[in-house]
Protein backbone atom coordinates (compact mmCIF):
# COMPACT_ATOMS: atom_id res chain seq x y z
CA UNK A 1 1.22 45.99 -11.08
CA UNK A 2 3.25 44.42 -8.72
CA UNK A 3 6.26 41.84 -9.39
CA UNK A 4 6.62 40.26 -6.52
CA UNK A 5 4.91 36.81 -7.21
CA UNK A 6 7.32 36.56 -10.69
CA UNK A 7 10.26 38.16 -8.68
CA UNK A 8 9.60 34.90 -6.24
CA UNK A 9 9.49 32.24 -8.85
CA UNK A 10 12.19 33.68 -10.97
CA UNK A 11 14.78 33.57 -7.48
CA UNK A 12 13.76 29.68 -7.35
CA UNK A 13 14.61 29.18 -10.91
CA UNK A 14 17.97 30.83 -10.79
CA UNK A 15 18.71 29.75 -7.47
CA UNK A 16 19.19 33.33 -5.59
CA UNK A 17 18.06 35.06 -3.40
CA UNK A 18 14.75 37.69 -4.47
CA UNK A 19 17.41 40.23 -3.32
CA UNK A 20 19.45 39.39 -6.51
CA UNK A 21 16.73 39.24 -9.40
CA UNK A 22 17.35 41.99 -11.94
CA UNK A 23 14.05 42.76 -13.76
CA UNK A 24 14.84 44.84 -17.16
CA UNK A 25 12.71 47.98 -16.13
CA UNK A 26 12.34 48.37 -20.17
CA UNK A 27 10.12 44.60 -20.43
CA UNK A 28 8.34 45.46 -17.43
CA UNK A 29 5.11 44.51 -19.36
CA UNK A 30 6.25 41.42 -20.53
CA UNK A 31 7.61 40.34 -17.67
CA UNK A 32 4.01 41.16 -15.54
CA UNK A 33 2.17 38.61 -18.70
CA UNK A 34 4.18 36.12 -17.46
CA UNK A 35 2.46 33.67 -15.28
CA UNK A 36 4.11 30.42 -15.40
CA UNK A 37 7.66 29.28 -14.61
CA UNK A 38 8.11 28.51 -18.15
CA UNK A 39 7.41 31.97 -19.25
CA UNK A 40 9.99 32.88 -16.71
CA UNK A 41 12.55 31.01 -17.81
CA UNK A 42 11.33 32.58 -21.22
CA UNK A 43 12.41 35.86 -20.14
CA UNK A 44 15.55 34.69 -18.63
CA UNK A 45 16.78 33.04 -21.94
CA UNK A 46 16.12 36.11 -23.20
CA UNK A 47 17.55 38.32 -21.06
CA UNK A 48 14.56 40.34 -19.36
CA UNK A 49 15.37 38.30 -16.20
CA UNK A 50 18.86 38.10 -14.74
CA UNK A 51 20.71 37.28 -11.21
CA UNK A 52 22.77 40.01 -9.95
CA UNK A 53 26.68 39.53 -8.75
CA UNK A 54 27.00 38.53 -5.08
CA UNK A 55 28.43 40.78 -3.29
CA UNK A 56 32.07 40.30 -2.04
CA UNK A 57 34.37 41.90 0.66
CA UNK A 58 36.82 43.90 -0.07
CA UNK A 59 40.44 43.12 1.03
CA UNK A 60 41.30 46.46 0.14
CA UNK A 61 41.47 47.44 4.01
CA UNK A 62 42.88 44.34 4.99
CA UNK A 63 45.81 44.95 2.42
CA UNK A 64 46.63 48.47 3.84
CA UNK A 65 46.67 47.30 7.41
CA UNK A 66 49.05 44.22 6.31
CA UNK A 67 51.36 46.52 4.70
CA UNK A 68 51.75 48.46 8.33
CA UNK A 69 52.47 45.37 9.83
CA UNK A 70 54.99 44.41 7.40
CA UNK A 71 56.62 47.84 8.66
CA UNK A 72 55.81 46.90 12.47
CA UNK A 73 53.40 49.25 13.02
CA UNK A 74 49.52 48.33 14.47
CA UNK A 75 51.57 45.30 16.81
CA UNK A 76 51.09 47.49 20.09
CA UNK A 77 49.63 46.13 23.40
CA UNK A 78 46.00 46.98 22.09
CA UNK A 79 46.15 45.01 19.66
CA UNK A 80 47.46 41.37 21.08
CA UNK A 81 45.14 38.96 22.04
CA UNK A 82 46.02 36.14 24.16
CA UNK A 83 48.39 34.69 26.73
CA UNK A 84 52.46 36.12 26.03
CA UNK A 85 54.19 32.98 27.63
CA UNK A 86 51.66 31.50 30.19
CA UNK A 87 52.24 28.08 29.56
CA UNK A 88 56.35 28.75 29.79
CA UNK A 89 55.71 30.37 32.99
CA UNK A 90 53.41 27.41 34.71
CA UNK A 91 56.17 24.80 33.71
CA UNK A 92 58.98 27.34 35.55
CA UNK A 93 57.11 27.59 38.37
CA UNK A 94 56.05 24.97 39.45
CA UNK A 95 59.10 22.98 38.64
CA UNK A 96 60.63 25.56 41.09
CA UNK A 97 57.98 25.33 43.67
CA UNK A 98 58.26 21.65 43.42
CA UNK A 99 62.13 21.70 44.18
CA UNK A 100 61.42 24.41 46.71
CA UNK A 101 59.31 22.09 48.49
CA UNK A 102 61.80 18.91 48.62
CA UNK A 103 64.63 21.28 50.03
CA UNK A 104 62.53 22.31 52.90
CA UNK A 105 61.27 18.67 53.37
CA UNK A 106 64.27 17.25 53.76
CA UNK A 107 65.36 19.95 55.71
CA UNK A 108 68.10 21.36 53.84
CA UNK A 109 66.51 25.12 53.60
CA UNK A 110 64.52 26.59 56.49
CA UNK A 111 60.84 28.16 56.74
CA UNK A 112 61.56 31.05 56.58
CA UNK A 113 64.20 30.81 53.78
CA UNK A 114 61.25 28.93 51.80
CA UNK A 115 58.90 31.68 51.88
CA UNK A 116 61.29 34.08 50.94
CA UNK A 117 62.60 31.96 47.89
CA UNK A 118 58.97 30.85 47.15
CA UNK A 119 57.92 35.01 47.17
CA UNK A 120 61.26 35.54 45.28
CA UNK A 121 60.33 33.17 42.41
CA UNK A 122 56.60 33.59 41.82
CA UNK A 123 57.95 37.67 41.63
CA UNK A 124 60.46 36.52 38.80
CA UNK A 125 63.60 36.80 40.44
CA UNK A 126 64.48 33.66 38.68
CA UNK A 127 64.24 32.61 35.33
CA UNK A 128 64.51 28.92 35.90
CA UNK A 129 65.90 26.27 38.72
CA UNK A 130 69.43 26.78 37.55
CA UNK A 131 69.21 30.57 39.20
CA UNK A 132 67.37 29.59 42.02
CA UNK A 133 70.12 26.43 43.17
CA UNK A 134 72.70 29.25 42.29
CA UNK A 135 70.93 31.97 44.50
CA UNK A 136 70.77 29.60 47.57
CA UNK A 137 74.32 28.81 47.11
CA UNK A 138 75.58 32.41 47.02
CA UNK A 139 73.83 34.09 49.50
CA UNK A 140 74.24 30.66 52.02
CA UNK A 141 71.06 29.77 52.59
CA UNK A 142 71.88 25.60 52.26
CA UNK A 143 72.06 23.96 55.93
CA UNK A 144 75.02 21.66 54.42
């Protein structure tokens, strides 16, 4: 005979799934003669009916992969996620742009200085405004 309508009501008793009833294969009789929810929790109290464990994960991989990390290993391009320093870079540049853009408006650089600083910075010639204001200096592209 089939245990599935005392499987059923003995998951709602315990609370778990009908995955996770444990039927003693030995009481299989008794367990079959029982009918009611009170003979199920019978059979519980007395052992013939149990839950099973839950299942966990195991943090035994995760544990061997942090230990490679500790060493520096597993930290290659493949396995980064996310932007390096994109929000550094959009402050830089356009902070530069934006000075860019007042020396050629009040005329101090030309057009065609502008482009080629503009070009210059957006290819990371410059690491901030500093080395840009020190670049025109040196290589005389200021009007004044």
């Amino acid at each position: 005979m089939s245990l599935r309508n005392q499987r059923r009501i003995a998951a709602e008793v315990l609370g778990v799934g009908e995955t996770r009833v444990w039927i003693d294969p030995e009481r299989f009789e008794d367990v079959s003669a029982a009918i009611t929810r009170d003979d199920i929790r019978g059979l519980i109290k007395e052992g013939a009916i149990g839950a099973r464990p839950v299942k966990g994960v195991s943090r035994g991989r995760y544990r061997i992969a942090h230990l490679q990390r500790k060493k520096g290993l597993r930290k290659g391009p493949g396995s980064r996620k996310g932007k390096v320093e994109g929000d550094e870079w959009e402050e830089r540049i356009r902070s530069m742009r934006a000075f860019l853009r007042l020396l050629k408006k009040r005329k101090i650089i030309t057009a065609s200085a502008y482009r080629e600083l503009y070009l210059k910075s957006k290819g990371g010639a410059f690491h901030d405004k500093r080395q840009l204001k020190t670049y025109i200096e040196e290589h005389g592209l200021a009007r004044r």
